[in-house]
Protein backbone atom coordinates (compact mmCIF):
# COMPACT_ATOMS: atom_id res chain seq x y z
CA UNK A 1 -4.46 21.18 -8.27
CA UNK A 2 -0.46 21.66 -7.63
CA UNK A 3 -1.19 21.03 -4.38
CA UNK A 4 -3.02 17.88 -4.60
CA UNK A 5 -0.36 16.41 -7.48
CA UNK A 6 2.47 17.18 -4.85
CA UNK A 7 1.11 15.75 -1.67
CA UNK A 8 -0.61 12.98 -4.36
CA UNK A 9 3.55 12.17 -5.67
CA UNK A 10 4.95 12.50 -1.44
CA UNK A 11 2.03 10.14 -0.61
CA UNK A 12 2.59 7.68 -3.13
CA UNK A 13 6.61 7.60 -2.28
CA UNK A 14 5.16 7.16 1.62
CA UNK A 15 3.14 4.14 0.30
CA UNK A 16 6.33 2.41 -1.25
CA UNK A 17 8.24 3.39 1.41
CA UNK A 18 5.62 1.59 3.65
CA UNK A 19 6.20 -1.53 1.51
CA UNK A 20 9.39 -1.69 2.28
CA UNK A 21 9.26 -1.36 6.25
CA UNK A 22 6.43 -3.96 5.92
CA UNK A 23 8.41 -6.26 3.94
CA UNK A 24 11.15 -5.70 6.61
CA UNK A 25 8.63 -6.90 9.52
CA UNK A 26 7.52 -9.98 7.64
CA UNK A 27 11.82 -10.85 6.89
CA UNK A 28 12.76 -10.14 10.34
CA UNK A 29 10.36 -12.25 12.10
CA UNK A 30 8.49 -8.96 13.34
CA UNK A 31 5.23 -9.58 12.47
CA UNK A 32 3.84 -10.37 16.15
CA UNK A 33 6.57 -8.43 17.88
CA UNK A 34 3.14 -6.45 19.21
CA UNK A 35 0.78 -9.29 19.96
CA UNK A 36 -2.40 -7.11 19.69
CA UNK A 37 -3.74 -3.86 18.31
CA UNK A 38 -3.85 -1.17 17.65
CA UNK A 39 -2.11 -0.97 21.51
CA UNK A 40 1.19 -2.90 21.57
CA UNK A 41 1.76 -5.28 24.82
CA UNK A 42 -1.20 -2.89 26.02
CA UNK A 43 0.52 0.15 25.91
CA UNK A 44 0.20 3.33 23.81
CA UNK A 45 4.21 3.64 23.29
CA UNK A 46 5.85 0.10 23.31
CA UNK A 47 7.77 -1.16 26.23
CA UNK A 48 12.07 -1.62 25.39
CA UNK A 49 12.51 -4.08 28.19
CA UNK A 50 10.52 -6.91 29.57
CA UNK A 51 10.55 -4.80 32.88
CA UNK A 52 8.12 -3.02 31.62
CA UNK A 53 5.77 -5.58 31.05
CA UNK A 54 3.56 -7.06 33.71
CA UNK A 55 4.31 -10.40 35.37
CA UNK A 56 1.61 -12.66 33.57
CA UNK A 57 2.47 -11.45 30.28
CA UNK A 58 3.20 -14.61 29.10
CA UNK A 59 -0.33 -15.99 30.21
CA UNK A 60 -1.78 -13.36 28.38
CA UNK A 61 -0.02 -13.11 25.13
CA UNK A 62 0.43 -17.33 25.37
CA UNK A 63 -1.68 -17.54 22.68
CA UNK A 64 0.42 -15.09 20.32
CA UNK A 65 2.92 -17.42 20.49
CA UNK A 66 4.62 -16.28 23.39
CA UNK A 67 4.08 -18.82 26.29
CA UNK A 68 7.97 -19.51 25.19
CA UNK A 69 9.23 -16.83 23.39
CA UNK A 70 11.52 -14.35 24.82
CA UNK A 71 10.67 -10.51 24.72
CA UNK A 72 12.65 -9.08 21.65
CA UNK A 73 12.33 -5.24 21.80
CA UNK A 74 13.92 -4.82 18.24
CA UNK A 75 11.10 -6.63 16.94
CA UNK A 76 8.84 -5.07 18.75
CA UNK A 77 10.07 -1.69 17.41
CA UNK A 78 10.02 -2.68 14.03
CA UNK A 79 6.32 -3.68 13.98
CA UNK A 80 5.71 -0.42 15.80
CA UNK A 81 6.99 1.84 13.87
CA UNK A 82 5.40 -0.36 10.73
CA UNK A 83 2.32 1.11 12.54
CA UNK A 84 3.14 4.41 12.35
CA UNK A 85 3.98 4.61 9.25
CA UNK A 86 0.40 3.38 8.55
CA UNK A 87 -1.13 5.98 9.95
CA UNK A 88 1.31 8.96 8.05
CA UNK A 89 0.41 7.22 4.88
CA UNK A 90 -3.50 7.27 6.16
CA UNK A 91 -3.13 11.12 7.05
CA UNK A 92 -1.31 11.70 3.79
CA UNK A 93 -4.21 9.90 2.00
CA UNK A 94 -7.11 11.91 4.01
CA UNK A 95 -5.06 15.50 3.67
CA UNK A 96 -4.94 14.19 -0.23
CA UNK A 97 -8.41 13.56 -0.47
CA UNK A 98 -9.78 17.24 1.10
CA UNK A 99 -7.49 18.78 -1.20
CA UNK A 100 -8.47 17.44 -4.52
CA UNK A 101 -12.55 17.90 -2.79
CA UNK A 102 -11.95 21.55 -3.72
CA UNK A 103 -11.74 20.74 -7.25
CA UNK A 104 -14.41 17.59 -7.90
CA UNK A 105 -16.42 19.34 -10.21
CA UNK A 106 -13.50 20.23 -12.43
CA UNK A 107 -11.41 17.11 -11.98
CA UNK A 108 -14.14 14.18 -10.49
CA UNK A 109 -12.28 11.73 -11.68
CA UNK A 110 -9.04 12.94 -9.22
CA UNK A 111 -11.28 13.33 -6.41
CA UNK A 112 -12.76 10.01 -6.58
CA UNK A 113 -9.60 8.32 -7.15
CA UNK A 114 -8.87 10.00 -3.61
CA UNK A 115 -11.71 8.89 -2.15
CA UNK A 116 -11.20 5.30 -3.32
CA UNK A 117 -7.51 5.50 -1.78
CA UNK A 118 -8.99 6.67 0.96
CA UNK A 119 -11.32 4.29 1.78
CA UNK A 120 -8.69 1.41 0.79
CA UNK A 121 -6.57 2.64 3.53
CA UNK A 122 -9.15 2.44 6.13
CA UNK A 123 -9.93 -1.58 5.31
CA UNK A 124 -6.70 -2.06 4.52
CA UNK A 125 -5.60 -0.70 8.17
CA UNK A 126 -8.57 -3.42 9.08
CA UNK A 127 -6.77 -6.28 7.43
CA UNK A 128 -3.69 -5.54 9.09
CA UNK A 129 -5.76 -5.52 12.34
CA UNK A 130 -6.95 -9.04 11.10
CA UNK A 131 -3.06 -10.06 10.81
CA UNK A 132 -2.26 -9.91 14.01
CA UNK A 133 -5.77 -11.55 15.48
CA UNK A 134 -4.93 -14.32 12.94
CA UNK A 135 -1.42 -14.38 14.41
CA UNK A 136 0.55 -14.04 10.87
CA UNK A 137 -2.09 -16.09 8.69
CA UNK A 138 -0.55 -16.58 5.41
CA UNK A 139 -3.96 -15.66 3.41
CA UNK A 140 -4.50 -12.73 5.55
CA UNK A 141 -0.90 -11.28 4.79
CA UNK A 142 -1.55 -12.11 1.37
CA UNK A 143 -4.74 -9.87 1.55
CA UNK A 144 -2.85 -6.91 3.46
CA UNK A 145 -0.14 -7.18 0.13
CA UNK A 146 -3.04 -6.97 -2.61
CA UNK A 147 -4.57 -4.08 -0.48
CA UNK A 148 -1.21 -2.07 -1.23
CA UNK A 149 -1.45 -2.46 -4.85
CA UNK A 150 -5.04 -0.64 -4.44
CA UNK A 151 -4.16 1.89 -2.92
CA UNK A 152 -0.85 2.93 -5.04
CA UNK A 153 -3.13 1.54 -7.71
CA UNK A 154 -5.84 4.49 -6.82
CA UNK A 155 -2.73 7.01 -5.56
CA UNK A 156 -1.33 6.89 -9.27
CA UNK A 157 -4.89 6.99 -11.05
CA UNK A 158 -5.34 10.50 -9.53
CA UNK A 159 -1.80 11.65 -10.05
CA UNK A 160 -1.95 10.72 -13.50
CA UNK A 161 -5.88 12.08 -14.42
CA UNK A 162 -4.26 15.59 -12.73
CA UNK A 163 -1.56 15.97 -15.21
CA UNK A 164 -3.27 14.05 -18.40
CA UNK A 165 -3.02 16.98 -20.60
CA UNK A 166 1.03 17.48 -20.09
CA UNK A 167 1.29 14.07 -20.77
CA UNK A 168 -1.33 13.79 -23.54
CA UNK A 169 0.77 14.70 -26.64
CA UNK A 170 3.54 11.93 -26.10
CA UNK A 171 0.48 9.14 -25.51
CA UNK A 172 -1.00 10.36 -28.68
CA UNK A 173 2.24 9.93 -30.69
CA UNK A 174 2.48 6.27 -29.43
CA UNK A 175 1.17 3.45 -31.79
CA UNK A 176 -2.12 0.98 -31.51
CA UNK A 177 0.35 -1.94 -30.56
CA UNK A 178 2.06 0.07 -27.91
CA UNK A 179 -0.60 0.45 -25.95
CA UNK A 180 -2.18 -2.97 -26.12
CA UNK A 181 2.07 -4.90 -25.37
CA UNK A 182 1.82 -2.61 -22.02
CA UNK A 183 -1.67 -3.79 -21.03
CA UNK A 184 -0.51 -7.65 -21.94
CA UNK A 185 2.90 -7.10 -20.18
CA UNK A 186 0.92 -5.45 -17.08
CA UNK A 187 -0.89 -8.68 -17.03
CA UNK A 188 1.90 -10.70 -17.13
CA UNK A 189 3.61 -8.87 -14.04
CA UNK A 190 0.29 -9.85 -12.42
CA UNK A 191 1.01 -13.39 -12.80
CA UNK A 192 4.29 -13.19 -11.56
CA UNK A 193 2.89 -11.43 -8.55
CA UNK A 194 0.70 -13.70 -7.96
CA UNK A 195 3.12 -16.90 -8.04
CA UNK A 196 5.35 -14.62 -5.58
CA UNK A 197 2.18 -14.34 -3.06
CA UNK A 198 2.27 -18.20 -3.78
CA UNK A 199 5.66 -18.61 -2.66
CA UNK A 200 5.77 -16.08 0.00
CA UNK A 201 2.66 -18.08 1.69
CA UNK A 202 5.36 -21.68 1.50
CA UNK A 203 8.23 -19.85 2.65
CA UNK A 204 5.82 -18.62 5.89
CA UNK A 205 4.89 -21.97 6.48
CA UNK A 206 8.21 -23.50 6.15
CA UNK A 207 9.98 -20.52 8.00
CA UNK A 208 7.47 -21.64 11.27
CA UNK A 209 6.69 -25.84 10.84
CA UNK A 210 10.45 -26.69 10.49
CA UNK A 211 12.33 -24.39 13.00
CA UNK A 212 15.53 -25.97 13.11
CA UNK A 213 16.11 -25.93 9.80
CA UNK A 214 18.30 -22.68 8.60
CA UNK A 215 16.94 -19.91 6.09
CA UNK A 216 19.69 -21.15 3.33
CA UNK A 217 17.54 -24.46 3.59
CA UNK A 218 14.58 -22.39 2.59
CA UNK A 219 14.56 -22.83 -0.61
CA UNK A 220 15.27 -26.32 -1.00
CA UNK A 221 11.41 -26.53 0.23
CA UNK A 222 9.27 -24.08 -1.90
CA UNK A 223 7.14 -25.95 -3.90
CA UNK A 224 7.70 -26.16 -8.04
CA UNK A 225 5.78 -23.03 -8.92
CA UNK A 226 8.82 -21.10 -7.71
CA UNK A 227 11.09 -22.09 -10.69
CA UNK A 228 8.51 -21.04 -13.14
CA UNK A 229 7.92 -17.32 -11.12
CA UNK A 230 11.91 -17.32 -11.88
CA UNK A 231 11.79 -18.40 -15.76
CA UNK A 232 8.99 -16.25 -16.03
CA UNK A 233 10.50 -13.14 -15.55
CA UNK A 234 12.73 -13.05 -18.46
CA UNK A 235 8.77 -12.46 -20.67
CA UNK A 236 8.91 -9.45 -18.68
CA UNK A 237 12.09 -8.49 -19.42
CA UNK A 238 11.54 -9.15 -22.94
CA UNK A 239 8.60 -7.19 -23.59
CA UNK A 240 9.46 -3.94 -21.78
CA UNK A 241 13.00 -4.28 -23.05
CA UNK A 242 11.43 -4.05 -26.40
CA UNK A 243 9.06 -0.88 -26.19
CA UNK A 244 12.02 0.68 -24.69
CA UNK A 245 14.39 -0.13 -27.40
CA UNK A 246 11.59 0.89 -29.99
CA UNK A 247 10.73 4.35 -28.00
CA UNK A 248 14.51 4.54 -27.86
CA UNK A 249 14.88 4.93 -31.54
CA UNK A 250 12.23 7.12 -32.18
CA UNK A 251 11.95 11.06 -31.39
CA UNK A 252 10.00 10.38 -28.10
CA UNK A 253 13.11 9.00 -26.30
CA UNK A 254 13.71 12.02 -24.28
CA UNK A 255 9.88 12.11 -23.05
CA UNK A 256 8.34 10.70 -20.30
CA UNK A 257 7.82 7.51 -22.61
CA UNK A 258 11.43 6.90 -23.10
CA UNK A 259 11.82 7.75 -19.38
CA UNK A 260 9.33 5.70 -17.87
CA UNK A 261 10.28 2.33 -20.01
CA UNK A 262 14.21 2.82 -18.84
CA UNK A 263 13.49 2.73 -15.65
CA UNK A 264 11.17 0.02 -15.91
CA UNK A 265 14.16 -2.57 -17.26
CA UNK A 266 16.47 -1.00 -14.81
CA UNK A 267 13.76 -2.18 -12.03
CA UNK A 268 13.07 -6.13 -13.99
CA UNK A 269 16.94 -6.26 -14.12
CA UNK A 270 17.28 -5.41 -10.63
CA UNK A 271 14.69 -7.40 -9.61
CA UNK A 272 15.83 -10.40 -11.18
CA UNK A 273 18.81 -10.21 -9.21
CA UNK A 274 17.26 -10.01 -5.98
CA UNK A 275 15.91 -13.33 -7.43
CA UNK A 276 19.22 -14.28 -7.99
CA UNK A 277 20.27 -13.73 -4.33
CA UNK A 278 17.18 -14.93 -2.88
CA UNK A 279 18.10 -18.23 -5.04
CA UNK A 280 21.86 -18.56 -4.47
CA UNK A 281 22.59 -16.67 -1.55
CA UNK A 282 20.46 -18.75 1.13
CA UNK A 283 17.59 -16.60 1.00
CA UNK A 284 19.26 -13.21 2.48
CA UNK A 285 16.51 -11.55 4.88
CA UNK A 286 17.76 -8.28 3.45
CA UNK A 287 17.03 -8.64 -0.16
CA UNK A 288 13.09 -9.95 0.83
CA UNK A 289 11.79 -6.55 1.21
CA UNK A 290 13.76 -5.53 -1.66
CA UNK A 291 12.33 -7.70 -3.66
CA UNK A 292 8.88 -6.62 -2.44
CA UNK A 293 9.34 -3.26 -3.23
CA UNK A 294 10.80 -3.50 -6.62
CA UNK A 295 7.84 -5.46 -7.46
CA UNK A 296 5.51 -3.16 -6.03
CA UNK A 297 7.86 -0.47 -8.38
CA UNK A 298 7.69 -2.45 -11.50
CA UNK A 299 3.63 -2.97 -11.75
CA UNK A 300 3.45 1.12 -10.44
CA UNK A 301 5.58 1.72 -13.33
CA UNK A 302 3.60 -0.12 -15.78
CA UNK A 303 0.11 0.85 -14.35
CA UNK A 304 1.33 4.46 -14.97
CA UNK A 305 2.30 3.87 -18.41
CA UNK A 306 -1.43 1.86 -19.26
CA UNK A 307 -2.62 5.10 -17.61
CA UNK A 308 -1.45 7.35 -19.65
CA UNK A 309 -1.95 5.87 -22.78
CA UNK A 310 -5.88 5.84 -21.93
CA UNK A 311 -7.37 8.64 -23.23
CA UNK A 312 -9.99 10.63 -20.37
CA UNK A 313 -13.17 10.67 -20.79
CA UNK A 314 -15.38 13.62 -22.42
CA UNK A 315 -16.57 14.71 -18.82
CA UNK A 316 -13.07 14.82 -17.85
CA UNK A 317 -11.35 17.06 -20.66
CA UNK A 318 -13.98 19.33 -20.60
CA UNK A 319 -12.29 21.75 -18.75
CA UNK A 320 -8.76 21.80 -20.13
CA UNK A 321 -7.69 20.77 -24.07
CA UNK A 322 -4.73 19.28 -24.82
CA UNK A 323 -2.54 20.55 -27.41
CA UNK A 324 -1.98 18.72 -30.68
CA UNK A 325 0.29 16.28 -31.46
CA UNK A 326 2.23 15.67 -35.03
CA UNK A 327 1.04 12.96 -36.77
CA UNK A 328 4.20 12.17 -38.62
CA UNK A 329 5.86 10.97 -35.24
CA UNK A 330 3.67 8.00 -35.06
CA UNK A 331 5.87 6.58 -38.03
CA UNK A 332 9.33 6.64 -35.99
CA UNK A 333 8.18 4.01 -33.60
């Protein structure tokens, strides 16, 4: 099982990592830089020149949106190696999965959890398939987003089932209350996740129907549900700033509790400043995939915590007991 929690950790950084080079596509324009798939201009390796490309290649990717457009071999790159990284993440995933198959009887839950991320990676390698047949429809990037959070959803499930019983005592020690402000809080990052797919899908459609206006003009357009996504994350704030302060002051501030909920205000903080930027700034391409990622960071964060605090089932502790915990350290939070 070491083996499947450290490739499980690696692939779930390669995941994030893949959320940010996506987010970087979608900011740079990238997203059709190769006009079909899984071949890009027809080729295996992507040309660097329009040279390279045959002499009707307008007529044949005109309906890509390139009877005009010139041939931009950084963007073309960028979606490319996007690609790639796809396909280490899938390979990670599968190498993941055959690893923890050695142990389903012992651990089923881990191995299914594989299998599920497995499988997510495979339809969600379909959807982004669909994105480029769709030419950059909004819904259908919106559905290649959601299919990330499955999979690092599934990635982190697995992780966490694997290494329940280190993390047991600490969960135990937590109060009733604790448990049920992280599942409401987890909702509430939903939301806001939600109203940013919202706003992503105007700034997409504003970004192509009025070309000649500039990205600091952006935001001037988004429709109202933007202000509210930015109000909105000060509840965030507020509630994980407050388990943190009350893990803080108990004994369980050096554990993976106390750990966990620092990090997660350092990330709402952050984030809210990308907000900031995106806001103030004229909508910075740089801080887009930023702010992708840190969201993707923030619910990860939170799903792990929920996780943990969910005791396994009989059929999964069957095979390895987790020590006790003091009951006395329930009072200090």
């Amino acid at each position: 099982m070491r083996r499947v929690i450290g490739l499980g950790l690696a692939t779930i950084v390669a995941v994030y990592l893949l959320i940010l080079i996506g987010g970087t596509v979608r900011a740079t324009g990238s997203g059709m830089g190769c006009p079909d798939w899984p071949m890009c201009f027809g080729r295996l390796i992507p040309p660097t020149s329009e040279a390279e490309l045959p002499l009707n290649w307008r007529e044949i990717y005109s309906h890509r949106g390139y009877a005009d457009a010139p041939f931009d071999a950084v963007k073309t790159w960028t979606e490319y190696l996007n690609r790639l990284a796809g396909v280490v993440v899938g390979l990670m995933v599968t190498t993941t999965m055959l690893l923890a198959a050695r142990h389903r009887r012992e651990h089923p839950q881990v191995f299914w959890a594989t299998v599920g991320a497995f499988l997510m990676v495979g339809f969600n390698g379909w959807v982004g398939s669909q994105v480029v047949a769709s030419n950059l429809r909004p819904l259908t990037i919106s559905a290649h987003m959601v299919g990330a959070f499955f999979v690092q959803m599934l990635l982190i499930y697995a992780v966490v089932r694997a290494v329940q019983s280190r993390l047991a005592p600490v969960a135990k020690a937590l109060p009733p209350w604790f448990t049920r402000l992280t599942l409401a809080t987890m909702l509430a990052m939903v939301l806001q996740i939600f109203m940013g797919i919202q706003i992503r899908e105007s700034v997409d459609l504003i970004s192509r129907a009025a070309t000649s206006i500039e990205r600091d003009q952006w935001i001037e357009r988004v429709p109202l549900i933007f202000y509210f996504h930015r109000s909105f994350s000060w509840v965030i704030l507020a509630s994980v700033s407050w388990q943190c302060w009350r893990v803080l002051r108990s004994p369980l501030r050096q554990t993976w509790a106390g750990r966990t909920l620092m990090v997660l205000v350092g990330l709402v903080v952050f984030e809210m400043m990308l907000g900031g930027a995106l806001n103030h700034l004229g909508f910075p391409a740089v801080a887009q995939p930023v702010h992708l990622l840190t969201a993707h960071l923030i619910f990860g964060a939170l799903w792990f915590l929920w996780l943990v605090l969910q005791p396994e089932s009989p059929s999964a502790t069957h095979s390895h007991s987790s020590p006790s915990v003091p009951s006395h350290r329930t009072h200090h939070v």
